[in-house]
N, C-alpha and C. Protein backbone atom coordinates (compact mmCIF):
# COMPACT_ATOMS: atom_id res chain seq x y z
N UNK A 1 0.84 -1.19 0.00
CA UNK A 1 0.00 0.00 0.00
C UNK A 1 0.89 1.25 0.00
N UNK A 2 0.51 2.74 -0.87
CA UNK A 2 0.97 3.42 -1.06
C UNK A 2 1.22 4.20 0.63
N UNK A 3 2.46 5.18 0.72
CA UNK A 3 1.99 5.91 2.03
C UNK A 3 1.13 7.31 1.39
N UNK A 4 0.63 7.77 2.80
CA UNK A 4 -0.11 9.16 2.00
C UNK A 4 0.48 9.85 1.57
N UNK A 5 1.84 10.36 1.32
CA UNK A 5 2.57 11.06 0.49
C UNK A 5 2.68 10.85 -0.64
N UNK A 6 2.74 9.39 -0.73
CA UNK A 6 2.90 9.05 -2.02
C UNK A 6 1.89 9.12 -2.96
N UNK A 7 0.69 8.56 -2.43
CA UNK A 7 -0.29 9.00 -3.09
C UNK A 7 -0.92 10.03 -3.14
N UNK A 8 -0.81 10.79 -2.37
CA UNK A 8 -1.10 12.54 -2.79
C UNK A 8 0.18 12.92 -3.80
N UNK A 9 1.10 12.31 -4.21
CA UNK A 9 2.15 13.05 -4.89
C UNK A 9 1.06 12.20 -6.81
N UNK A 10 1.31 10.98 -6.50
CA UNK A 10 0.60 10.26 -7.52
C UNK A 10 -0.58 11.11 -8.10
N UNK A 11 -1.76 11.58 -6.82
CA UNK A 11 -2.42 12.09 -7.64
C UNK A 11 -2.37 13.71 -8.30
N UNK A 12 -1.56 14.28 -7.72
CA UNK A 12 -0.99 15.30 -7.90
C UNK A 12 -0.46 15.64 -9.70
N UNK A 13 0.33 14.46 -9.75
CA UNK A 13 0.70 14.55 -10.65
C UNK A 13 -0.42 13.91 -12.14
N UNK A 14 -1.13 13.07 -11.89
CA UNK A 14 -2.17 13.18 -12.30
C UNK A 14 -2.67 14.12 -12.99
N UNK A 15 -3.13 14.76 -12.12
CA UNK A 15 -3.93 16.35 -12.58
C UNK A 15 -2.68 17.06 -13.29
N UNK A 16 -1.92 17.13 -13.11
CA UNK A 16 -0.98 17.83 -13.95
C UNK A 16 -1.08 17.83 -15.94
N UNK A 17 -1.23 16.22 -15.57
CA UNK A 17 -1.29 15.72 -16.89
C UNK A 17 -2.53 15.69 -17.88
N UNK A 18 -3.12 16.85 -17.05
CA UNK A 18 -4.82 17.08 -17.47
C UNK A 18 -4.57 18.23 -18.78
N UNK A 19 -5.14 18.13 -19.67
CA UNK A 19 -4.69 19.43 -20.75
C UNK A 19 -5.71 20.22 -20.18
N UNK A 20 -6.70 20.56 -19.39
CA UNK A 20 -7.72 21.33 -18.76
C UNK A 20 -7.77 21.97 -17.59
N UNK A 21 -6.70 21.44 -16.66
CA UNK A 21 -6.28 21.78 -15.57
C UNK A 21 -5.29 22.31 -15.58
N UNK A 22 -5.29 23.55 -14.24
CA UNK A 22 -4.35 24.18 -13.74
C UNK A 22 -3.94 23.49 -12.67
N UNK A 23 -2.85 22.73 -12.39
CA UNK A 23 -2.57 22.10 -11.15
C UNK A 23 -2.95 23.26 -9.84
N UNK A 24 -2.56 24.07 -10.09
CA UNK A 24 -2.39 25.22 -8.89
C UNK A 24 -3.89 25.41 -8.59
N UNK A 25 -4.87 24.84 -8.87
CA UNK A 25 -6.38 25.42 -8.72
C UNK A 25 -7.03 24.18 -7.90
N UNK A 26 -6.46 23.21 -7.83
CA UNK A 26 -7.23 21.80 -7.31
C UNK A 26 -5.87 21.41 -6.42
N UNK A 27 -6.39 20.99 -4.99
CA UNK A 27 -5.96 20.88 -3.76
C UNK A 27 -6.10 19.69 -3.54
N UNK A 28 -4.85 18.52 -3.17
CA UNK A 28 -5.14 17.18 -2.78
C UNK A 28 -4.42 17.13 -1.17
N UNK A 29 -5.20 16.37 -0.73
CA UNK A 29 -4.85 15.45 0.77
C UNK A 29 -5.01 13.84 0.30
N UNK A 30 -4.19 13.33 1.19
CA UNK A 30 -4.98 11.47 0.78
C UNK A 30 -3.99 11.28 2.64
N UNK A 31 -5.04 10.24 3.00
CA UNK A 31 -5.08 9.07 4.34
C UNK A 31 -5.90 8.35 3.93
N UNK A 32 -4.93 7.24 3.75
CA UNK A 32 -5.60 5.83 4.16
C UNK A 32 -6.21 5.29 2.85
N UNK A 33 -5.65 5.94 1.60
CA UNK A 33 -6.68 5.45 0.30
C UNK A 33 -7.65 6.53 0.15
N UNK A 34 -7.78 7.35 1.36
CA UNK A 34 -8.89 8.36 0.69
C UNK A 34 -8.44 9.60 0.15
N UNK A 35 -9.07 10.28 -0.61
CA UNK A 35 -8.17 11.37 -1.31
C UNK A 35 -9.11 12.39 -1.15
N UNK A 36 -8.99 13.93 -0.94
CA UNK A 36 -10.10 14.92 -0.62
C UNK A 36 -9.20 16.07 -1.92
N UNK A 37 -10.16 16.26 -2.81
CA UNK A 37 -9.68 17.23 -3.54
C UNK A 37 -10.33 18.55 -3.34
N UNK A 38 -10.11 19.92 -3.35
CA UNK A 38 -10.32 20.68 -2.98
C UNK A 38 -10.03 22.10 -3.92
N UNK A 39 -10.93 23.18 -3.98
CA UNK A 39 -10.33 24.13 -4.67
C UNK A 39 -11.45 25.28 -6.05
N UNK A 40 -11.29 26.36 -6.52
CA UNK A 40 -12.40 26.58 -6.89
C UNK A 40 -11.54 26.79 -8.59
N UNK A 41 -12.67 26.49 -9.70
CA UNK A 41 -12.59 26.02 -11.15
C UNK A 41 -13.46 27.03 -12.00
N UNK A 42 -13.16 27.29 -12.73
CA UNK A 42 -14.04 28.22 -14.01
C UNK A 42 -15.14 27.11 -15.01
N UNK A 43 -15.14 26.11 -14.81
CA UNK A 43 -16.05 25.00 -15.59
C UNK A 43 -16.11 23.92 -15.02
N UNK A 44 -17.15 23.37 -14.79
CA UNK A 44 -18.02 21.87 -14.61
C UNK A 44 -16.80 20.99 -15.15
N UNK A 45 -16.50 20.90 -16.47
CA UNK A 45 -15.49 20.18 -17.04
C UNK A 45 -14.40 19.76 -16.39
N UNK A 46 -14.03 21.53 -15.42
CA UNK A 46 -12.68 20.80 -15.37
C UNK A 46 -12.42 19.88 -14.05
N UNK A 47 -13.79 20.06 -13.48
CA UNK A 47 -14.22 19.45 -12.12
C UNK A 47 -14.30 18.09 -12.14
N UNK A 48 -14.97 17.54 -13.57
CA UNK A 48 -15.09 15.99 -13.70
C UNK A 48 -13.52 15.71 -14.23
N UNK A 49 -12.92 16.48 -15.06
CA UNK A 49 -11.31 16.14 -15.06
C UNK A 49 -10.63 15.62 -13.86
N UNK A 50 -10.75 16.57 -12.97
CA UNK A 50 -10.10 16.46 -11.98
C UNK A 50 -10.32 15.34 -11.15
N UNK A 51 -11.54 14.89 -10.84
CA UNK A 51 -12.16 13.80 -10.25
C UNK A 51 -11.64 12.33 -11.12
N UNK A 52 -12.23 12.69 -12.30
CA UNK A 52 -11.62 11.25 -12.80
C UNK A 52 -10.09 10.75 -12.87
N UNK A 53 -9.18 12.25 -13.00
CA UNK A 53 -7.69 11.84 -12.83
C UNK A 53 -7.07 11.52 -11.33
N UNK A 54 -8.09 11.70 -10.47
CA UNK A 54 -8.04 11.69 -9.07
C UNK A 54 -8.51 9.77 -9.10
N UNK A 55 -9.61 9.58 -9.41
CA UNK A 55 -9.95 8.43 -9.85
C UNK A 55 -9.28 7.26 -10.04
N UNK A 56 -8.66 7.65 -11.10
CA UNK A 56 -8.10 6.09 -12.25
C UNK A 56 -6.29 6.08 -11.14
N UNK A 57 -6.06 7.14 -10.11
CA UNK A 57 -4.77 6.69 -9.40
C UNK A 57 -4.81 5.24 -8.43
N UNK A 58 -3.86 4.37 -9.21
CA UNK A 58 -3.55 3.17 -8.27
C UNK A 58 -3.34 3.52 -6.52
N UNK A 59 -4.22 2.66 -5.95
CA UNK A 59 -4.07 3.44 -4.74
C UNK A 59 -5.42 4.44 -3.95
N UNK A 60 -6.23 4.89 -4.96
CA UNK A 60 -7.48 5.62 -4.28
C UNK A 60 -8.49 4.65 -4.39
N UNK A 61 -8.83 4.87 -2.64
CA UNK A 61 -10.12 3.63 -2.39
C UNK A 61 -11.59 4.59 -2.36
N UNK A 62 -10.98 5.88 -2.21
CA UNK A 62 -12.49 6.61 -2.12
C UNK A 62 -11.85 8.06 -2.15
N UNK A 63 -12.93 8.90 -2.77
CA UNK A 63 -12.66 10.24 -3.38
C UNK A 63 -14.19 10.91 -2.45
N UNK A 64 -13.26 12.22 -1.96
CA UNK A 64 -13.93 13.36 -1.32
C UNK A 64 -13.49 14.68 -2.10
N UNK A 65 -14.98 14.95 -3.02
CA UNK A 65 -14.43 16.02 -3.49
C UNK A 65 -15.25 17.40 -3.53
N UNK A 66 -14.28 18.47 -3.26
CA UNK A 66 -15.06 20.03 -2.58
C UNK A 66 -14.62 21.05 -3.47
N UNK A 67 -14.78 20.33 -4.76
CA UNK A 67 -13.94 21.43 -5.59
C UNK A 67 -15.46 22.29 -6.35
N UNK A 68 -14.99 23.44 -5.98
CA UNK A 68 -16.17 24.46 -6.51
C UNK A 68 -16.28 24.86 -7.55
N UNK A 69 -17.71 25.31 -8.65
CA UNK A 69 -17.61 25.82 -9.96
C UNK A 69 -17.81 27.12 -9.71
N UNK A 70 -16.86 27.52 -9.98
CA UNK A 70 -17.43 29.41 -10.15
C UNK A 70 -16.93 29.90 -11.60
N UNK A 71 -18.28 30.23 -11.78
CA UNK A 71 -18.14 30.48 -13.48
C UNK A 71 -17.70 31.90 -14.01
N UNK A 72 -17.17 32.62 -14.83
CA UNK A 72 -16.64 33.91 -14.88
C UNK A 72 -17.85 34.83 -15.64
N UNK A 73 -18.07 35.57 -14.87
CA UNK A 73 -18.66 36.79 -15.07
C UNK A 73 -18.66 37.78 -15.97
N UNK A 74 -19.18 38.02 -16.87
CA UNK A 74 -19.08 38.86 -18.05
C UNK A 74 -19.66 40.46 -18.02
N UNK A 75 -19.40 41.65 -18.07
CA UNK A 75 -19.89 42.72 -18.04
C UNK A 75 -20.06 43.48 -19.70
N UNK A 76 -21.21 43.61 -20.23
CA UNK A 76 -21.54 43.93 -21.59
C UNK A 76 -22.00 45.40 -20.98
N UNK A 77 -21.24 46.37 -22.44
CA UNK A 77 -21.13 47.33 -22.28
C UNK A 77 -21.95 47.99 -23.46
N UNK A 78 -23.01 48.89 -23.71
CA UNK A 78 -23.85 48.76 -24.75
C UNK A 78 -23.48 50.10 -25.47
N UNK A 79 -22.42 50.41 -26.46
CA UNK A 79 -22.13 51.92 -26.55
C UNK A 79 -22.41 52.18 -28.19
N UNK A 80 -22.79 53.28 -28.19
CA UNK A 80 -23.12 53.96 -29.72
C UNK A 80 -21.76 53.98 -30.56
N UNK A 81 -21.66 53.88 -31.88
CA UNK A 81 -20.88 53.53 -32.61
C UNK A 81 -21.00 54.60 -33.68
N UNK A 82 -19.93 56.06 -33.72
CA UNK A 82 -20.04 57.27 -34.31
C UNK A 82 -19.25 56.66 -36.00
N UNK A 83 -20.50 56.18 -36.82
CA UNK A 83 -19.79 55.91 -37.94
C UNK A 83 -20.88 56.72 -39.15
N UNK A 84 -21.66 57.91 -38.86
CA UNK A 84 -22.56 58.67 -39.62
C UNK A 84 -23.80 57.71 -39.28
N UNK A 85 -23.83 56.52 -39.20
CA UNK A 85 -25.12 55.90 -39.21
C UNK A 85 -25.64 55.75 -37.83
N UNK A 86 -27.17 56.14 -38.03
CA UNK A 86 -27.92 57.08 -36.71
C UNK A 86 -28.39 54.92 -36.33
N UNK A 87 -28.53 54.64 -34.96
CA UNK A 87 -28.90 53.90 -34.61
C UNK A 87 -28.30 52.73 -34.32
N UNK A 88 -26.47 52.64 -35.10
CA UNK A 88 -25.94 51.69 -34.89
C UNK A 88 -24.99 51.59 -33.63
N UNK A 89 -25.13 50.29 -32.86
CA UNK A 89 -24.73 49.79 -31.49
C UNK A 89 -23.76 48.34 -31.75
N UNK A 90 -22.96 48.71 -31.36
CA UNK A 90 -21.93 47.51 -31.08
C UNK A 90 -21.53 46.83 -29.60
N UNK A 91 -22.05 45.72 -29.11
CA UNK A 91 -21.56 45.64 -27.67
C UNK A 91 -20.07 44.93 -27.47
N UNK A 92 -19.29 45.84 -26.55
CA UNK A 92 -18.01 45.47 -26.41
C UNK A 92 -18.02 44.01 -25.39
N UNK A 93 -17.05 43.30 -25.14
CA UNK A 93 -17.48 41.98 -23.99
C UNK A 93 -15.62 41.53 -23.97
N UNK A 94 -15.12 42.03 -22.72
CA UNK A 94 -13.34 41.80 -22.28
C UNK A 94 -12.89 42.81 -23.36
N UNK A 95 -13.27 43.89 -23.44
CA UNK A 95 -12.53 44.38 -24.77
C UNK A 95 -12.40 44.10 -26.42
N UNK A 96 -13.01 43.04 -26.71
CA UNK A 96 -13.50 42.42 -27.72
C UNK A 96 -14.75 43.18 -28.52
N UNK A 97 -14.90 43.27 -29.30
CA UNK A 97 -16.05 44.53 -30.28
C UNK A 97 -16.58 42.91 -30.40
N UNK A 98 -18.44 43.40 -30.72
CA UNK A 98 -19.13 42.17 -31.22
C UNK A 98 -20.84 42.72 -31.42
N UNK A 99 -20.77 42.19 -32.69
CA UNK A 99 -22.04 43.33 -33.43
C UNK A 99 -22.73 42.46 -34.20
């Protein structure tokens, strides 16, 4: 049997190897086979990533996971567009023009 270092390093590295994940955003502990992942994510996606690469590690008998979705927030900005033509609106979204 793995010690808990080892398998928190195992699954650690895991998630690394996620093309969706930021290692630095998802938090592991493991005792005893159990593994508690932890930490907050911009998508659902990368939450089941994380879980399943937490998952498939030799060594996890059970998964506790508290990893949060917080989705990013968008502010649309609705501004008149001085091109002679009376009525036309372009909304900006991160600095991005979109009409």
């Amino acid at each position: 049997m793995k010690s808990n270092a080892e398998l928190q390093q195992d699954v650690q590295d895991a998630i690394k190897w996620q093309p969706l994940l930021n290692a630095a955003e998802i938090g592991v502990t493991a005792k005893d086979g159990v593994v508690s992942l932890t930490g907050v994510v911009d998508s659902y996606s990368k939450k089941t990533e994380a879980e399943d690469a937490a998952k498939n590690v030799a060594g996890v008998t059970a998964l506790v996971e508290k990893i949060e979705v917080k989705y990013p927030t968008h502010e649309w900005y609705v501004l008149p567009l001085r091109t002679g033509f009376t009525g036309s609106f372009f909304q900006f979204q991160s600095g991005q023009l979109e009409g």
